[in-house]
N, C-alpha and C. Protein backbone atom coordinates (compact mmCIF):
# COMPACT_ATOMS: atom_id res chain seq x y z
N UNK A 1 -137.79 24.62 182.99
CA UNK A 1 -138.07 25.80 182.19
C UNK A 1 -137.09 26.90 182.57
N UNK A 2 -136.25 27.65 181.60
CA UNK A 2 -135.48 28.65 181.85
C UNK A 2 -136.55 30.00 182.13
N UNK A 3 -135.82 30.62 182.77
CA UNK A 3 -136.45 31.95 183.16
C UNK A 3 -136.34 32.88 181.90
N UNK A 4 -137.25 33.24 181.91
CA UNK A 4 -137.30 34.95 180.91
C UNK A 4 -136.21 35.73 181.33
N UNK A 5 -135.27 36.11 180.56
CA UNK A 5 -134.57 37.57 180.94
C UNK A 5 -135.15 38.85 181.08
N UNK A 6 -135.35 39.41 182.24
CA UNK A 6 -135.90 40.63 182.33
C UNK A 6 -135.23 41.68 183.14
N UNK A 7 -135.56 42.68 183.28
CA UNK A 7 -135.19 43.20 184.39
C UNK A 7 -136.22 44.22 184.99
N UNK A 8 -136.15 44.30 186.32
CA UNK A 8 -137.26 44.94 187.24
C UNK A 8 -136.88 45.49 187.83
N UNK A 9 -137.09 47.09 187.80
CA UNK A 9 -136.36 48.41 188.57
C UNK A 9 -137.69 48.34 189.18
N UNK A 10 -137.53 48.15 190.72
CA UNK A 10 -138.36 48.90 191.74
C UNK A 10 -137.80 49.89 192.07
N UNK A 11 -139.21 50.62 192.52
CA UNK A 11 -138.51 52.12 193.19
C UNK A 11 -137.52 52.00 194.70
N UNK A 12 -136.71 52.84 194.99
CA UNK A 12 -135.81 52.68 196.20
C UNK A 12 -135.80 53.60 196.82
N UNK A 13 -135.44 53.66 197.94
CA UNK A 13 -135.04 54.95 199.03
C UNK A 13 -134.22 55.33 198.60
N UNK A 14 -133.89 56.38 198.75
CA UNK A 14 -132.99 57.94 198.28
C UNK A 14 -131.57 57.18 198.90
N UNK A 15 -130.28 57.14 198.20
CA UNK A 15 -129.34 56.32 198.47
C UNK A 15 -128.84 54.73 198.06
N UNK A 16 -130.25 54.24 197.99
CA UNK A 16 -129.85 52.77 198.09
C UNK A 16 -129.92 52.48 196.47
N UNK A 17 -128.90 52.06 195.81
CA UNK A 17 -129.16 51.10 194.59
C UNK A 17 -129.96 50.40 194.41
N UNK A 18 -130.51 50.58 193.08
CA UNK A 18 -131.28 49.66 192.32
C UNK A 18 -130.89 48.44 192.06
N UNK A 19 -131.63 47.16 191.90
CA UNK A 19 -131.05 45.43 191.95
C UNK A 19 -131.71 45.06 190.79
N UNK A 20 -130.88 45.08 189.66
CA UNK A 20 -131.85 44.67 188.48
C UNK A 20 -131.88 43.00 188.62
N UNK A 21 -133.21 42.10 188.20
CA UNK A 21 -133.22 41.17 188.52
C UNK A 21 -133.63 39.71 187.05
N UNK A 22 -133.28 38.82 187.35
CA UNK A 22 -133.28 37.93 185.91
C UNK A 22 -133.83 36.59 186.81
N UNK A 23 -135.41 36.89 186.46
CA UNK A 23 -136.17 35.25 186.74
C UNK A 23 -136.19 35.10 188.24
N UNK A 24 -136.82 36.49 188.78
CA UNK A 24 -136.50 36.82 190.24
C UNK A 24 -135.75 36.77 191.30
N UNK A 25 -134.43 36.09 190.37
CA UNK A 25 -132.90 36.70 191.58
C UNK A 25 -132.13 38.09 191.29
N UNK A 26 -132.03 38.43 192.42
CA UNK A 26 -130.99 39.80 192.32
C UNK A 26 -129.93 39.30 191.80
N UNK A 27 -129.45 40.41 190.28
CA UNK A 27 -128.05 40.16 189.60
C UNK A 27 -127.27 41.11 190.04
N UNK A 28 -126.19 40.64 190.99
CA UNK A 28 -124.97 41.33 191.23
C UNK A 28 -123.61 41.66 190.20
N UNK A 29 -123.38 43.51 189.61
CA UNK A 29 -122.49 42.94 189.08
C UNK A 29 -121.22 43.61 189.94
N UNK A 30 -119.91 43.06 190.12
CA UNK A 30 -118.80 43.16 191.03
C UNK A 30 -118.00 43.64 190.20
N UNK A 31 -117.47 44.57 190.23
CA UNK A 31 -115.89 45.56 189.57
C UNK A 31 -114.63 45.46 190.50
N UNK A 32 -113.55 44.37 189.57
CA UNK A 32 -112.63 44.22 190.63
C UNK A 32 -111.17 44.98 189.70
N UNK A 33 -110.42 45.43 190.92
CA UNK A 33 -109.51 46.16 190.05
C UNK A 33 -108.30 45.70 191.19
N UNK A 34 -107.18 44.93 190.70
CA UNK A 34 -105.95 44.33 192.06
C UNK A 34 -104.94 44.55 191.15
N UNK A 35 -103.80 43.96 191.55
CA UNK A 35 -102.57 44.34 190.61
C UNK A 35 -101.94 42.73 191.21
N UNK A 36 -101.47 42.17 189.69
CA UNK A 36 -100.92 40.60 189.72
C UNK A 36 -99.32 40.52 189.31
N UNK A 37 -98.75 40.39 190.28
CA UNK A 37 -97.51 40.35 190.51
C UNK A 37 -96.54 41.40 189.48
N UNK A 38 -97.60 42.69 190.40
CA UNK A 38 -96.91 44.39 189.77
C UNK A 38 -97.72 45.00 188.29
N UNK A 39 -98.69 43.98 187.97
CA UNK A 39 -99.40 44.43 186.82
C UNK A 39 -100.92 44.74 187.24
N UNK A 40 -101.40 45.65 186.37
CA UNK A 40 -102.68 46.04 186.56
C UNK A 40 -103.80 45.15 186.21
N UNK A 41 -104.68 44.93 186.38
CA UNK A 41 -105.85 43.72 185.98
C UNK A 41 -106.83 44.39 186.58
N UNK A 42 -108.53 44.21 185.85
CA UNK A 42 -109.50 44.62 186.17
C UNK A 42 -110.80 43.52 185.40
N UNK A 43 -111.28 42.87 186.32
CA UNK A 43 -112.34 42.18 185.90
C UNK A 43 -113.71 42.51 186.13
N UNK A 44 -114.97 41.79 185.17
CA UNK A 44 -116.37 42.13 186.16
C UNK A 44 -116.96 40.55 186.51
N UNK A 45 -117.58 40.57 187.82
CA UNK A 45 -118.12 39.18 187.70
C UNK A 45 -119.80 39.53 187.88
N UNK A 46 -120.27 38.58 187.25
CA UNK A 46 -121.65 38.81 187.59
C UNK A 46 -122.36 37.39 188.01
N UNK A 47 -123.32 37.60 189.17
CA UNK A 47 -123.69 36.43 189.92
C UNK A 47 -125.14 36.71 190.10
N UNK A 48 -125.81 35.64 190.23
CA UNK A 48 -127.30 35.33 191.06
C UNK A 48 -126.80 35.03 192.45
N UNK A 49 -127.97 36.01 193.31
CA UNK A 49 -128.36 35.90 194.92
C UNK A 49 -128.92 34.54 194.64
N UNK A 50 -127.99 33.81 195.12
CA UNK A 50 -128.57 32.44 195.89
C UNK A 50 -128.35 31.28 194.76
N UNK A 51 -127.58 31.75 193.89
CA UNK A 51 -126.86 30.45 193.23
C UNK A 51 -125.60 30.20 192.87
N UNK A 52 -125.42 28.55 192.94
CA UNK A 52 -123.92 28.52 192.95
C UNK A 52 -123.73 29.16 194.46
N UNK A 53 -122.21 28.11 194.37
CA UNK A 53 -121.50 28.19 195.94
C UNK A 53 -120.52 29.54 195.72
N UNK A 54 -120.47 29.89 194.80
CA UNK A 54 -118.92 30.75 194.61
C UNK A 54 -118.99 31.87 193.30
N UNK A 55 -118.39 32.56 192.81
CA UNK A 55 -118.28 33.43 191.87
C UNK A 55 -116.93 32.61 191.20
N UNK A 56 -117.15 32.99 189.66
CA UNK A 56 -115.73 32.84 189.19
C UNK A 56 -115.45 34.15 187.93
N UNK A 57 -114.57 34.07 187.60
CA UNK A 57 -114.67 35.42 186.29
C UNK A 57 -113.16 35.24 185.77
N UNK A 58 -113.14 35.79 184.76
CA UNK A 58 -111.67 35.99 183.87
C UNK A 58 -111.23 37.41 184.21
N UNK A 59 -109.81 37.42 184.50
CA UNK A 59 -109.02 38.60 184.96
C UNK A 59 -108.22 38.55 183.75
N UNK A 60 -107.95 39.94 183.15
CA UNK A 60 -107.26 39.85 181.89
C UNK A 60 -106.24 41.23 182.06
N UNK A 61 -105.07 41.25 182.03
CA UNK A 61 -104.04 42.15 181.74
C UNK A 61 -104.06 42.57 180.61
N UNK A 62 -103.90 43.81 180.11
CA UNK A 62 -103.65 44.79 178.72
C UNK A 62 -102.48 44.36 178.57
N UNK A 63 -102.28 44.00 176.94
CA UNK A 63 -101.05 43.64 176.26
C UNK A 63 -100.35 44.60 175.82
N UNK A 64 -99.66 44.89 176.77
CA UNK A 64 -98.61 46.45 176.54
C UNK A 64 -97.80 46.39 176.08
N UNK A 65 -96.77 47.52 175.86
CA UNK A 65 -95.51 47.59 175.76
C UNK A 65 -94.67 48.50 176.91
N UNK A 66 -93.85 48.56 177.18
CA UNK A 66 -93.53 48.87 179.20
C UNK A 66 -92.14 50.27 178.32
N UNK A 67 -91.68 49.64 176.92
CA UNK A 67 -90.69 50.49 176.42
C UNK A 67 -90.59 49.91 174.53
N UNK A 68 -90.19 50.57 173.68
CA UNK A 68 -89.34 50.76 172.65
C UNK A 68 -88.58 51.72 172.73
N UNK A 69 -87.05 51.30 171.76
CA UNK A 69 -85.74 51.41 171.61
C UNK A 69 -85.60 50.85 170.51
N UNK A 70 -84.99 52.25 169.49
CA UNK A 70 -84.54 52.09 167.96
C UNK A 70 -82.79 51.85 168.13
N UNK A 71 -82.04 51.27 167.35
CA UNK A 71 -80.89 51.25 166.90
C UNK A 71 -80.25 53.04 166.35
N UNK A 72 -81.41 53.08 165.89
CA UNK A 72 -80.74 54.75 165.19
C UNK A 72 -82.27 55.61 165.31
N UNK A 73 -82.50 56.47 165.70
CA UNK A 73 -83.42 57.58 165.40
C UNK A 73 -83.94 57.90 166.98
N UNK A 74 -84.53 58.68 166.78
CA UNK A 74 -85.82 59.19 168.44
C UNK A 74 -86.91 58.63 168.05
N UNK A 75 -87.64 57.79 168.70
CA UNK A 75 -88.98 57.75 168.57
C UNK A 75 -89.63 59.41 169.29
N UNK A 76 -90.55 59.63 168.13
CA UNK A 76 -91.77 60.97 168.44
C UNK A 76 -93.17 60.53 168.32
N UNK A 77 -94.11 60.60 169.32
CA UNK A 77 -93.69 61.04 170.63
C UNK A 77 -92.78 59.94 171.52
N UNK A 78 -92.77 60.89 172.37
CA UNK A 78 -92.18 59.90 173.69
C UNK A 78 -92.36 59.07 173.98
N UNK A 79 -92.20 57.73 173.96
CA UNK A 79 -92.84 56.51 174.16
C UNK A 79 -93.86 56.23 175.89
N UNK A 80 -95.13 56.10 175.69
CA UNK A 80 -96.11 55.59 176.74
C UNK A 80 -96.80 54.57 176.20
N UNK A 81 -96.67 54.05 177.22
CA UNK A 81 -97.70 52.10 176.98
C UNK A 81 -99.27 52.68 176.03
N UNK A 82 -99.93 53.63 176.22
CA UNK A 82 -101.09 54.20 175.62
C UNK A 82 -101.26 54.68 174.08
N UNK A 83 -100.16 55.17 173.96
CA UNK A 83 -99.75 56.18 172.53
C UNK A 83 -99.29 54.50 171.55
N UNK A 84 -100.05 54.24 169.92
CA UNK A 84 -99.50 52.82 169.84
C UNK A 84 -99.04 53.25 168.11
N UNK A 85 -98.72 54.73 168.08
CA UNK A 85 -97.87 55.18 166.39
C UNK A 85 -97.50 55.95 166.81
N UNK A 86 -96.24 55.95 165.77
CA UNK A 86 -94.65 56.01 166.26
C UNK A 86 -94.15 56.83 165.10
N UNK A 87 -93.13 57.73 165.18
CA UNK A 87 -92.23 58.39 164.01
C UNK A 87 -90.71 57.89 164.68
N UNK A 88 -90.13 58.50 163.70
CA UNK A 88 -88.22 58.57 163.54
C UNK A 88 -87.97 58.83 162.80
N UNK A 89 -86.99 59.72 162.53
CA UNK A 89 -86.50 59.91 161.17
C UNK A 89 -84.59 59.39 161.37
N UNK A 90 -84.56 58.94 160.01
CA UNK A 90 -83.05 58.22 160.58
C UNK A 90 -82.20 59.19 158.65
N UNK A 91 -81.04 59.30 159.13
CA UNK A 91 -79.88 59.71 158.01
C UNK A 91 -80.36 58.80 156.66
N UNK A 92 -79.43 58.93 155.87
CA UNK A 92 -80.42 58.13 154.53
C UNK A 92 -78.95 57.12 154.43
N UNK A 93 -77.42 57.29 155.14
CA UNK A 93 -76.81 56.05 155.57
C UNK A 93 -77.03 55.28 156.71
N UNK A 94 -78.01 55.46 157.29
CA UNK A 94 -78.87 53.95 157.90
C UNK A 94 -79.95 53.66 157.17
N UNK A 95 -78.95 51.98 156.49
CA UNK A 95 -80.32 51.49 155.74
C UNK A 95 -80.91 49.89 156.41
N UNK A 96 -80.60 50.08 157.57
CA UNK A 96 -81.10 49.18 158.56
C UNK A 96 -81.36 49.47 160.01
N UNK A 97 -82.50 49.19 160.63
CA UNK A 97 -82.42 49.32 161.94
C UNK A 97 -83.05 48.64 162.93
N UNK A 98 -82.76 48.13 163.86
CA UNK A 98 -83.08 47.37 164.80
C UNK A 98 -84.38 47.37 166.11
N UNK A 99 -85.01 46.75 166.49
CA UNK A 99 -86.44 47.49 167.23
C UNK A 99 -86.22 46.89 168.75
N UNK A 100 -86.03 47.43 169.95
CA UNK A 100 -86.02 46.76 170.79
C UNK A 100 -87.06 46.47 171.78
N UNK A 101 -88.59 45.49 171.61
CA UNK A 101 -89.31 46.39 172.05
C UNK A 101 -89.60 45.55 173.76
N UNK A 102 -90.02 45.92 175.27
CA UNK A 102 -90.10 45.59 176.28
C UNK A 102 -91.45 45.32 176.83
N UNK A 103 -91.83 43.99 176.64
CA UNK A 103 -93.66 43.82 177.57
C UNK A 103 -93.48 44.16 178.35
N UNK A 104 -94.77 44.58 179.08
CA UNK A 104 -95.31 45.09 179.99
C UNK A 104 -95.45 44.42 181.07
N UNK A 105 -95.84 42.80 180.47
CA UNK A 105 -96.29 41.79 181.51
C UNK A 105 -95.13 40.84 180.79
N UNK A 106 -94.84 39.88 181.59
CA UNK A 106 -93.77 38.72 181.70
C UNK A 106 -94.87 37.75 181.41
N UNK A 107 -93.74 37.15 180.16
CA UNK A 107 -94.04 36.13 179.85
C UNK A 107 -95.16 36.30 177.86
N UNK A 108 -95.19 37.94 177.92
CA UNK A 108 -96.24 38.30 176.35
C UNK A 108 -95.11 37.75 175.22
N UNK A 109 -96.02 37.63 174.18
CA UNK A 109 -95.02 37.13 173.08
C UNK A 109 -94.87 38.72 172.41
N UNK A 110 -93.91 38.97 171.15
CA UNK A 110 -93.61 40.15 170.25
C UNK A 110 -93.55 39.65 169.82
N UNK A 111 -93.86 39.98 168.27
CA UNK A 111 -93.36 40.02 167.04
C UNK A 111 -93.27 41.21 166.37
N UNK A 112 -92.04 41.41 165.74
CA UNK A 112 -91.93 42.85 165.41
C UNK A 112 -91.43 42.18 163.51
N UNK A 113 -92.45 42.81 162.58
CA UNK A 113 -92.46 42.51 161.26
C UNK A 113 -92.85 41.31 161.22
N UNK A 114 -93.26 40.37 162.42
CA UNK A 114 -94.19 38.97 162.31
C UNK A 114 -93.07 37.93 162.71
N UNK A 115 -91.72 38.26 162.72
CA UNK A 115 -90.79 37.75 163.88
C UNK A 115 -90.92 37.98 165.02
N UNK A 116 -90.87 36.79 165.69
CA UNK A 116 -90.69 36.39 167.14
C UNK A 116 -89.20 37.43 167.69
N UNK A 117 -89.75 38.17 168.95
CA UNK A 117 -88.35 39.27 169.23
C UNK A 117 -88.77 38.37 171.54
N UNK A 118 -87.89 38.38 171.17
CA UNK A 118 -87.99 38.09 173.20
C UNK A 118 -87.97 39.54 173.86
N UNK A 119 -88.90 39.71 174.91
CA UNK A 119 -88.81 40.92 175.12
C UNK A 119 -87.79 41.94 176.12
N UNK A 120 -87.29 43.08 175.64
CA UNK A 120 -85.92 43.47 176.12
C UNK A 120 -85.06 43.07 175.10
N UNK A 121 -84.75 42.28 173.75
CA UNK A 121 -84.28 41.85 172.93
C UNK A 121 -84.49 42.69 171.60
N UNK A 122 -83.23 42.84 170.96
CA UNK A 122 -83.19 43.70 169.53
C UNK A 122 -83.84 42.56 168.87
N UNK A 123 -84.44 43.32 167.93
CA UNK A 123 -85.32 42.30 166.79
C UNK A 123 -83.53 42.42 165.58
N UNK A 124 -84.30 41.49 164.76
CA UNK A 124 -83.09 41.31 163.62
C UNK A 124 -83.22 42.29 162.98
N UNK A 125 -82.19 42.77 162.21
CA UNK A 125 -81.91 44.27 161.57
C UNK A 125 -83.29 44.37 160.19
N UNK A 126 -83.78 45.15 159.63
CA UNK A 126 -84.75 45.40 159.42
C UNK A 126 -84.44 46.62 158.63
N UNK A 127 -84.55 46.04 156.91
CA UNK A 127 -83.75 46.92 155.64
C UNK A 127 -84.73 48.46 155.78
N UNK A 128 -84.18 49.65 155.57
CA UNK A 128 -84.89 50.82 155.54
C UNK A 128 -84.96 51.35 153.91
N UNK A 129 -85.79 51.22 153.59
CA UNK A 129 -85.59 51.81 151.91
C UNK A 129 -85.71 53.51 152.02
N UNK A 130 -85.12 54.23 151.19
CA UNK A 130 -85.69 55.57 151.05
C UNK A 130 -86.80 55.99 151.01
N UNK A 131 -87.33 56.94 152.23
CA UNK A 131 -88.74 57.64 152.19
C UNK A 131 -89.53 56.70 153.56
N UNK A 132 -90.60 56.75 153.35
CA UNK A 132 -91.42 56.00 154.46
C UNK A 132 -91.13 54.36 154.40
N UNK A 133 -91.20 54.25 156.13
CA UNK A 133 -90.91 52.70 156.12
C UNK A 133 -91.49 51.72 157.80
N UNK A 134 -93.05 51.41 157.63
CA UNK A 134 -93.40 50.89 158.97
C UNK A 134 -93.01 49.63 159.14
N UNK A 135 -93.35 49.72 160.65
CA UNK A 135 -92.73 48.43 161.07
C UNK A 135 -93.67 48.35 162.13
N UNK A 136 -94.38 46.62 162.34
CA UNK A 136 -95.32 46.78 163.40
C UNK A 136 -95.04 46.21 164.21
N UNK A 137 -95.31 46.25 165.07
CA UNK A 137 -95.06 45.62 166.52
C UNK A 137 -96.13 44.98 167.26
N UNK A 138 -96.34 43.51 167.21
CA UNK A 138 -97.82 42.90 167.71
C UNK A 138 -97.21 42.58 169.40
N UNK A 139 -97.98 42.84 170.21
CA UNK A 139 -97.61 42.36 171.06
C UNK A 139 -98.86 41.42 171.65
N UNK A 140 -98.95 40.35 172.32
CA UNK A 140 -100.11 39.19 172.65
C UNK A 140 -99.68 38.80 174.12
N UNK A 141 -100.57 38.69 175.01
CA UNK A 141 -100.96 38.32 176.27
C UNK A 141 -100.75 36.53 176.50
N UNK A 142 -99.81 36.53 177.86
CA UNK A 142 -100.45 35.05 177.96
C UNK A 142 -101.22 33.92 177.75
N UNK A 143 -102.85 35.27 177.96
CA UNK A 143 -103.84 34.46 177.92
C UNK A 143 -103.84 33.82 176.15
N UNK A 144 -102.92 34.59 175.02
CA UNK A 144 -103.24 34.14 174.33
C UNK A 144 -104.66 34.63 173.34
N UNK A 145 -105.22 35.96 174.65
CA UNK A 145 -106.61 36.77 173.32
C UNK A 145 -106.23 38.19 173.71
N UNK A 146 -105.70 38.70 174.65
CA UNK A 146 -105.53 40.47 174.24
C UNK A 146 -104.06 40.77 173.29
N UNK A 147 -104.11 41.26 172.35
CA UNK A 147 -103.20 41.94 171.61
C UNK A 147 -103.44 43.72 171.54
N UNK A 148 -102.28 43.88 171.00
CA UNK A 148 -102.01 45.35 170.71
C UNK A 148 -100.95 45.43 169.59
N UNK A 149 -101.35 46.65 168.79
CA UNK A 149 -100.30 46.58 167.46
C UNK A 149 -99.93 48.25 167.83
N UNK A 150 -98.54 48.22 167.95
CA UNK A 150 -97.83 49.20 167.70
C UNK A 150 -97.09 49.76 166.13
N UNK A 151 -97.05 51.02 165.65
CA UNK A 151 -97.02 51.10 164.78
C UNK A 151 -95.79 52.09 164.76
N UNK A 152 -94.60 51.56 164.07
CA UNK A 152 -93.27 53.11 164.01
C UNK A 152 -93.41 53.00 162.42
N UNK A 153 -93.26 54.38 162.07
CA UNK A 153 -92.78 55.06 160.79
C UNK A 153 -91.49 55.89 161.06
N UNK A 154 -91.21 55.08 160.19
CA UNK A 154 -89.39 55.52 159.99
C UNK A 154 -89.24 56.17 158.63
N UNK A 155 -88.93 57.66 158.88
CA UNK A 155 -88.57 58.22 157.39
C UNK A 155 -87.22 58.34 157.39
N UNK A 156 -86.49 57.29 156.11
CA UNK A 156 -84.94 57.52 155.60
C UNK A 156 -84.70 58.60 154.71
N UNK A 157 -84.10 59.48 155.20
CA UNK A 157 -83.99 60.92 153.84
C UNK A 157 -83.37 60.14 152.99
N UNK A 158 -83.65 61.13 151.93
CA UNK A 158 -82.85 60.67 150.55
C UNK A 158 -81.57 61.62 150.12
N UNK A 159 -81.25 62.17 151.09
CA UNK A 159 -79.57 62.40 150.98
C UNK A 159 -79.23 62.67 151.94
């Protein structure tokens, strides 16, 4: 018979945490925060007092971007791994421009317009029509499930 999920706050001494509990074992939950070869990672594991030999849990890195670099324009704002839309404004004789964009973590895939770009690598030139013109930038994790979409708008004047 599986246990009922419940949980049971007894009262505690002034200081000591509360042990919420499921089918009368104490559920521990653990907040781990390390850095994997220079990258940030933060997992939670959660365990039963007195089962199982071991803990296990999934550690997952944020699918960043570490830098972008246009062929022609400033990105505004300033580029930070956090901030994920983008401006430039480029002359209205650049009617192409190039995206260079840099993971965060070694080894993420890019695609910038849904082409494969290696990262640190110019993407292929990328037609600018007059007036507004986005371009996205997916970037995906090893693991294969965290993504992030970066977004530049590029305005080409029209003279």
């Amino acid at each position: 018979m599986v246990p009922e999920e419940r949980s049971v706050i007894a009262p505690s001494p002034a200081g000591i945490r509360r042990t919420p509990r499921f089918g009368g074992l104490a559920v521990r939950t653990i907040a781990l925060a390390t850095a994997l070869a220079g990258l940030a990672a933060a997992a939670s594991l959660t365990a039963c007092e007195g089962v199982g030999s071991g803990l296990t849990g999934v550690i997952r890195t944020s699918a960043t971007l570490s830098g972008i670099t246009l062929s022609s324009g400033t990105l505004q704002p300033v580029f930070s791994a956090d901030v994920t839309a983008y401006t430039a404004a480029v002359n209205n004789a650049t009617d192409q421009i190039t995206v260079t964009p840099t993971a965060s973590t070694a080894g993420a895939t890019i695609l910038v317009q849904g082409a494969p770009v290696p990262s640190g690598t110019a993407s292929q030139p990328i037609n600018l029509f007059v007036g507004s013109n986005q371009i996205d930038i997916v970037v995906t994790n090893p693991d294969g499930i965290s993504t992030q979409t970066y977004t530049l708008t590029i305005q080409r004047s029209s003279f």
